[in-house]
Protein backbone atom coordinates (compact mmCIF):
# COMPACT_ATOMS: atom_id res chain seq x y z
CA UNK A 1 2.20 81.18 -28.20
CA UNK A 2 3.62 81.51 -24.77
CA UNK A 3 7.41 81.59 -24.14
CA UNK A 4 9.14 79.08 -21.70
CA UNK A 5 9.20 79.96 -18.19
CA UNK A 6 13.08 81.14 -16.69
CA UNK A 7 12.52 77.39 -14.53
CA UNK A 8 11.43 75.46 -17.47
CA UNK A 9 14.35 76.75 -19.67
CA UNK A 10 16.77 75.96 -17.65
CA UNK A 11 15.24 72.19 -16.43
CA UNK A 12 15.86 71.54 -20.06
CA UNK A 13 19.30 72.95 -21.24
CA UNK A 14 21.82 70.49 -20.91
CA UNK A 15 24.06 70.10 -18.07
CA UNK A 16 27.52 70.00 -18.69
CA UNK A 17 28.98 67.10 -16.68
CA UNK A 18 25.23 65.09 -16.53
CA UNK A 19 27.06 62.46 -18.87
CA UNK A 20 30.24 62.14 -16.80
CA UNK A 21 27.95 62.02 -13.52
CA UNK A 22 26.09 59.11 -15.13
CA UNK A 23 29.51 57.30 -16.06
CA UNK A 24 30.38 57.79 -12.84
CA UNK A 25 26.66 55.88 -10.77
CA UNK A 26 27.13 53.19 -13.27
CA UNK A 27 30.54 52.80 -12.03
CA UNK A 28 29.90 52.88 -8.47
CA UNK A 29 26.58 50.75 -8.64
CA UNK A 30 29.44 48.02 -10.51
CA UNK A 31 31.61 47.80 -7.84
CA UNK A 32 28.86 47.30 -5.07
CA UNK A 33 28.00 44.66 -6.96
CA UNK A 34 31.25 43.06 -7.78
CA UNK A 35 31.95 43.41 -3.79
CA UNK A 36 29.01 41.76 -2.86
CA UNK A 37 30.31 38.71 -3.76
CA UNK A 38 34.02 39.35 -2.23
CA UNK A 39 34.80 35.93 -0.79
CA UNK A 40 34.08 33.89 -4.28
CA UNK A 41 35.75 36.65 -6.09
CA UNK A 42 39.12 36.73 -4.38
CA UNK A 43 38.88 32.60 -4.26
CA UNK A 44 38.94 32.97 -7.95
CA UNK A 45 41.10 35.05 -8.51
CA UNK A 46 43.59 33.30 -6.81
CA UNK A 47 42.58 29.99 -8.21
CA UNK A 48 44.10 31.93 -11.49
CA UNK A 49 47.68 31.56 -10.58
CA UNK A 50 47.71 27.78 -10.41
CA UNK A 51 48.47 26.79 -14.06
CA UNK A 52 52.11 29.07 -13.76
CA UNK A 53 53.60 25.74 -11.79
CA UNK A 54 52.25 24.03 -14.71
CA UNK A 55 53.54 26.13 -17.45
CA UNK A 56 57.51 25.82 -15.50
CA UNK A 57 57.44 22.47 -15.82
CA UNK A 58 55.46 22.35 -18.99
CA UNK A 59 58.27 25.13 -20.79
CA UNK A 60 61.40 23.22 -18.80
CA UNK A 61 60.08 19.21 -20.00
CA UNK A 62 59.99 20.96 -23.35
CA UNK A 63 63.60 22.51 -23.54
CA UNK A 64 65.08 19.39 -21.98
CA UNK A 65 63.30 17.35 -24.56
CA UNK A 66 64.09 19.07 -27.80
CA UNK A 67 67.96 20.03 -26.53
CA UNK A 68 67.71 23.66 -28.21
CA UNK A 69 68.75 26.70 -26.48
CA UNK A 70 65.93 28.54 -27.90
CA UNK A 71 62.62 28.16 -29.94
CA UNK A 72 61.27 30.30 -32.62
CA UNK A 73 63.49 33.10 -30.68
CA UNK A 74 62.67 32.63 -27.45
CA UNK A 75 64.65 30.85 -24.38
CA UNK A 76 63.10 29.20 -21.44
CA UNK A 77 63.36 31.81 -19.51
CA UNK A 78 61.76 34.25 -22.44
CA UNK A 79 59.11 31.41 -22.88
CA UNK A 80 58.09 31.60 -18.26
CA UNK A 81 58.29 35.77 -19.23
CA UNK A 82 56.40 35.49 -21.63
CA UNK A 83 53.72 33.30 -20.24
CA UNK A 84 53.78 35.63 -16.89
CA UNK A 85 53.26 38.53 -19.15
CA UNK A 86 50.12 37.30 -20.90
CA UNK A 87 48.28 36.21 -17.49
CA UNK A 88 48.48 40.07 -16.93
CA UNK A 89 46.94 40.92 -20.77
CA UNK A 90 44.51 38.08 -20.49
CA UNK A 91 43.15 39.83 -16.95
CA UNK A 92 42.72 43.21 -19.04
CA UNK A 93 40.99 41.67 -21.96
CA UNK A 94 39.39 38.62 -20.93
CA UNK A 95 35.66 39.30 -20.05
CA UNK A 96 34.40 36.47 -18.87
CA UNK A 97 30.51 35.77 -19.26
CA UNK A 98 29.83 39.05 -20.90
CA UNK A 99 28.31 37.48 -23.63
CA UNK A 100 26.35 35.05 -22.08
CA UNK A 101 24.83 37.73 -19.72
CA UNK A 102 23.53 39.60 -22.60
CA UNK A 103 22.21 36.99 -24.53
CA UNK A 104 20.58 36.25 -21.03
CA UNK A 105 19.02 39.81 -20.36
CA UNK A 106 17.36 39.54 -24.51
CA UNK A 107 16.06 35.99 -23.11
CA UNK A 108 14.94 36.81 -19.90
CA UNK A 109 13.33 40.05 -20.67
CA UNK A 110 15.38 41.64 -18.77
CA UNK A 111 17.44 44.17 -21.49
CA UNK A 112 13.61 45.80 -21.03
CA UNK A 113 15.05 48.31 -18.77
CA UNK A 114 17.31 49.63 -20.73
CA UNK A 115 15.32 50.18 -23.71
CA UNK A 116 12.73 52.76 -21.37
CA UNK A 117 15.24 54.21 -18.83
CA UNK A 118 17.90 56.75 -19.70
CA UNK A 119 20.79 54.71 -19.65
CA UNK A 120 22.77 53.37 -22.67
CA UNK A 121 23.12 49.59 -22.05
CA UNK A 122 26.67 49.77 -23.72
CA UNK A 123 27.86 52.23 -21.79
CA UNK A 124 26.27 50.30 -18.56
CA UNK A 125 28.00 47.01 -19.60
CA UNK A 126 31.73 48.78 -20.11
CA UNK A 127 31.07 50.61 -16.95
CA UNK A 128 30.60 47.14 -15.08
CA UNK A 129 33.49 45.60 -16.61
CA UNK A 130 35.77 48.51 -15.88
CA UNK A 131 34.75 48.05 -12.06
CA UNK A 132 35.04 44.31 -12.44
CA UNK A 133 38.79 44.90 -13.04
CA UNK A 134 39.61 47.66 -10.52
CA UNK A 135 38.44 44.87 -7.58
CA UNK A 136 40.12 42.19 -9.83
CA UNK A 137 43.77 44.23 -10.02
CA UNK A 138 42.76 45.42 -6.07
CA UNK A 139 43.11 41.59 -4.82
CA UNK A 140 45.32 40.40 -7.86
CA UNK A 141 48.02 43.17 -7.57
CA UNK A 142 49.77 41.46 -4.31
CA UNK A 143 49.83 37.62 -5.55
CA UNK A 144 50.92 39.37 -9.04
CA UNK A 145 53.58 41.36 -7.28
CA UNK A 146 54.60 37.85 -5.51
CA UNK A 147 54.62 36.01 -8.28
CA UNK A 148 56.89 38.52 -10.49
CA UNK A 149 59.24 39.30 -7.71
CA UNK A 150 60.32 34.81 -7.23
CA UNK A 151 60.20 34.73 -11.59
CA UNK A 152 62.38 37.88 -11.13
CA UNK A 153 65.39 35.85 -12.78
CA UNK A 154 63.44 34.79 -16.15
CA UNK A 155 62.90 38.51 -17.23
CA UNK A 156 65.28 40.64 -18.73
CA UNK A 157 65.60 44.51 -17.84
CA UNK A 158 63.20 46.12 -16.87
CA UNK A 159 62.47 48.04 -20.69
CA UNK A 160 62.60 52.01 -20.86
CA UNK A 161 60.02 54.60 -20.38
CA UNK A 162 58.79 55.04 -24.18
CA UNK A 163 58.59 51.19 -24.27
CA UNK A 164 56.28 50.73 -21.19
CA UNK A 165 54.01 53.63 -22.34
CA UNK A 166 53.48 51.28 -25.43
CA UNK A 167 52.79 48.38 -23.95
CA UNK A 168 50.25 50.25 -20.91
CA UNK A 169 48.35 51.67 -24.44
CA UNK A 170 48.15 48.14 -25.60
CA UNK A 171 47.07 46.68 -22.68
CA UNK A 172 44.17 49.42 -22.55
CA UNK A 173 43.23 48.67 -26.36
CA UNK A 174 43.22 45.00 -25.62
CA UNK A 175 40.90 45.44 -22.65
CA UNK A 176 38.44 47.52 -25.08
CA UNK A 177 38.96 45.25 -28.09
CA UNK A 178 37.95 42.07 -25.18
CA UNK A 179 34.87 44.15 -24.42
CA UNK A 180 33.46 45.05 -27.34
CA UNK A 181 34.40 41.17 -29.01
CA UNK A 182 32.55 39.45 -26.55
CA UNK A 183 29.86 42.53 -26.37
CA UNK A 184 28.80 42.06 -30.03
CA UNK A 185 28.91 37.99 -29.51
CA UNK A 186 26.20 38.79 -26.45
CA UNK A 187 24.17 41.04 -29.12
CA UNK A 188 23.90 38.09 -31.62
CA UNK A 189 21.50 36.99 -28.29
CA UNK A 190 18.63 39.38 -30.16
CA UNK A 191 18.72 37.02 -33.11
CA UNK A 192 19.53 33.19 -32.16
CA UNK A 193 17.93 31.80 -28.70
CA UNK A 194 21.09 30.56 -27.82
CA UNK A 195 24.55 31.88 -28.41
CA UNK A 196 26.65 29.23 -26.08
CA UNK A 197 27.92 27.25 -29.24
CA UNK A 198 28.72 30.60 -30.86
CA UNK A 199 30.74 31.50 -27.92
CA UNK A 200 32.04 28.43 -27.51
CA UNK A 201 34.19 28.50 -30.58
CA UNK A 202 35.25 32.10 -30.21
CA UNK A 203 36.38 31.43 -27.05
CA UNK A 204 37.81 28.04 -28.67
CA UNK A 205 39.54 30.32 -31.47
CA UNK A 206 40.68 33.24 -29.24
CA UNK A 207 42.72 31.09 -26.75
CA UNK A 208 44.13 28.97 -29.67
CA UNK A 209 44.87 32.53 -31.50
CA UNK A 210 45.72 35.09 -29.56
CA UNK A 211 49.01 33.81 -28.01
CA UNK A 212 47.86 32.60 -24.41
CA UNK A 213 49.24 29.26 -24.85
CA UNK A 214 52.17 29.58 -26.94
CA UNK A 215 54.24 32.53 -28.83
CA UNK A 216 53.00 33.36 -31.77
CA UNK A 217 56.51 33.20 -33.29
CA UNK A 218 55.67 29.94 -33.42
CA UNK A 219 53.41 30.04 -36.09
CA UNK A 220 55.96 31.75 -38.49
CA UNK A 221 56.92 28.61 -40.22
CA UNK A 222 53.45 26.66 -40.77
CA UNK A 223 52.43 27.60 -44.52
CA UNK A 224 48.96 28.46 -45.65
CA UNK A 225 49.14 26.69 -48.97
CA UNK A 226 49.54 30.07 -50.46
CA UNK A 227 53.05 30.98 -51.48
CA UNK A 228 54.89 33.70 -48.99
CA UNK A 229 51.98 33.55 -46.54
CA UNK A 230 52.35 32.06 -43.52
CA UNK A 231 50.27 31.61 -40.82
CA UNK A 232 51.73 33.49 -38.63
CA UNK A 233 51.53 36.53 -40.92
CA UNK A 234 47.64 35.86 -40.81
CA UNK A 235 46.69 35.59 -37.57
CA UNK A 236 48.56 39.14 -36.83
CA UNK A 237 45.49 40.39 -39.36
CA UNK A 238 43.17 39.06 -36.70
CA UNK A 239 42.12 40.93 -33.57
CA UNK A 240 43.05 38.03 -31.00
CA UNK A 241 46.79 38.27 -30.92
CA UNK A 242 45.98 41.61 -29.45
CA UNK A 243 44.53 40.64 -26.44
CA UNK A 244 47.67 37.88 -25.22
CA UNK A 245 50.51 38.07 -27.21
CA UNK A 246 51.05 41.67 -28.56
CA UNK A 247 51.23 43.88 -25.31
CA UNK A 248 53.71 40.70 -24.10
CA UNK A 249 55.93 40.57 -26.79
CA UNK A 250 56.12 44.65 -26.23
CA UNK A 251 57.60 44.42 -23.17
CA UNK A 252 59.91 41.44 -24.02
CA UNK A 253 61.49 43.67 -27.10
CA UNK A 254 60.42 41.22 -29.40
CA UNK A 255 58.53 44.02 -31.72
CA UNK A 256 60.35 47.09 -32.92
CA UNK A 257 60.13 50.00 -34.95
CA UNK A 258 57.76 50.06 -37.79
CA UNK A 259 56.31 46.82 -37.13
CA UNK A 260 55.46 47.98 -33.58
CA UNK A 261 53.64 51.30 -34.86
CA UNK A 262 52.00 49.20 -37.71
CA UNK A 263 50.98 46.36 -34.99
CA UNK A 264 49.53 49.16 -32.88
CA UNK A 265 47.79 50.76 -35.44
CA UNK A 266 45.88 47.30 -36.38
CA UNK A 267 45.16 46.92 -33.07
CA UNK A 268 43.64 50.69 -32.45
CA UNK A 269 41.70 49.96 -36.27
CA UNK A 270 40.07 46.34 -34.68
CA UNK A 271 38.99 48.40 -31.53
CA UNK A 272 36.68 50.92 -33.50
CA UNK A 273 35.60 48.09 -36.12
CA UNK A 274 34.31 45.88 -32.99
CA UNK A 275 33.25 49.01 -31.11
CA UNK A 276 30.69 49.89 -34.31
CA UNK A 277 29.97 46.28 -34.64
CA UNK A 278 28.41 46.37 -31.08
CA UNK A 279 26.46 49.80 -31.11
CA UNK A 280 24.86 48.54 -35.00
CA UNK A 281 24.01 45.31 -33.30
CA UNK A 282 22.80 47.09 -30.44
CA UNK A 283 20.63 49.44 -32.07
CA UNK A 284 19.50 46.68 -35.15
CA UNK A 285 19.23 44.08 -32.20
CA UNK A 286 16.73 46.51 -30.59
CA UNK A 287 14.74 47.35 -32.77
CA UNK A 288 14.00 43.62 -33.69
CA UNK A 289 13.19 43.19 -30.49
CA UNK A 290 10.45 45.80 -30.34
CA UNK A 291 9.27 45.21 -33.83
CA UNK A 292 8.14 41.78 -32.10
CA UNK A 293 6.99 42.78 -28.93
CA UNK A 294 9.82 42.48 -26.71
């Protein structure tokens, strides 16, 4: 039995930082893509900021209809915050056509790659998203800066330090909790041709859900049919208010204390539920599709 050779021994011991070096050519081969593309990508982006003219006259035809000074808590001016607040959220942890590009790749044949090269497809996918939004928040961050600085006068001070490391945290889970949603919807591709309708009504659910159109306050009041439960109190069991309405209401003060810390601890509990949920799909999904010849 003859022992390794000094070269072969140390070709295979593992190199410390060979995973972070990976990370970081996944990253870099993202945003040469996403900047290949630059003049559709900044047109859509800053098609984005259209619907806040909307929502001011939407919020203020409201108010002047129903003569109250505030709804479910919130004034006008918390209502134009608030809505402000959750284009910024919905920009971390929206993810749009992830899904649909997986369930594409299964179709196409294309996920092929990934199943013979030394590259983890989940890893690949987060990779591309995280460059997606560094060129996103690159041509965003001055119409966001514009936009903030003329609403100046609907926001209330600015909140303290311990209070905007809370709300950063929750805008990081709700980008992973966005990713890995929409990542396992995209994995469902392995099993069902076509996951559109699927998507469809998450996407249907999620926008309804997770705060983007309205406070979630709002929901407080609308019964379940079961005695002391209210809507409201159900959809904060869900994982979509954390991608819109929870980081938001964080910064507006409307959650404190031990409901903040319970909130965030939901929210951190949905990210590694969905984050499993992908890799088992992944690796089930997979397997399926070698089993039949993929």
């Amino acid at each position: 039995m003859t022992a390794a050779t000094p070269s072969a021994a140390a070709h295979s011991r593992p190199r410390p930082f060979e995973g972070l070096r990976m990370w970081w050519m996944m990253l870099v081969i993202s945003l040469e893509e996403r900047l290949a593309y630059r003049g559709d990508f900044i047109l859509g982006t800053l098609m984005r900021f259209l619907p806040i003219v909307t929502q001011l006259f939407l919020w203020t035809a409201v108010f002047s209809a129903t003569n109250a000074a505030d709804i479910a808590g919130y004034s006008r001016n918390d209502i134009v915050a608030y809505y402000l607040l959750t284009m910024i959220t919905r920009a971390f942890s929206s993810m749009p056509g992830l899904a649909g590009g997986i369930a594409r790749s299964v179709r196409d044949g294309s996920v092929k790659k990934y199943l013979v090269q030394p590259i983890d497809y989940v890893s690949f996918l987060l990779a591309s998203r995280i460059a997606h939004k560094l060129v996103y928040y690159a041509v965003a961050v001055f119409p966001f800066a514009g936009v903030f600085f003329l609403c100046r006068s609907f926001f209330p001070p600015v909140p303290d330090a311990a209070t905007i490391a809370i709300f950063l945290l929750s805008l990081l889970l709700s980008f992973l909790l966005g990713f890995f949603l929409e990542a396992t919807l995209g994995m469902l591709g392995f099993w069902f041709l076509e996951v559109s309708s699927i998507v469809f009504a998450y996407m249907l659910l999620q926008y309804l859900l997770s705060g983007h159109m309205f406070p979630l306050d709002m929901l407080a009041g609308i019964g379940t049919g079961i005695p002391g439960v209210s809507l409201g109190s159900v959809v904060h069991w869900l994982p979509f208010e954390y991608t819109a309405y929870f980081p938001a209401a964080i910064w507006l003060g409307k959650i404190h204390g031990t409901e903040l810390i319970r909130a965030l601890v939901i929210e951190a509990v949905w990210v590694v539920v969905m984050a499993v949920a992908c890799r088992i799909a992944w690796r089930r999904g997979t397997r399926r599709y070698s089993a039949f010849g993929g």
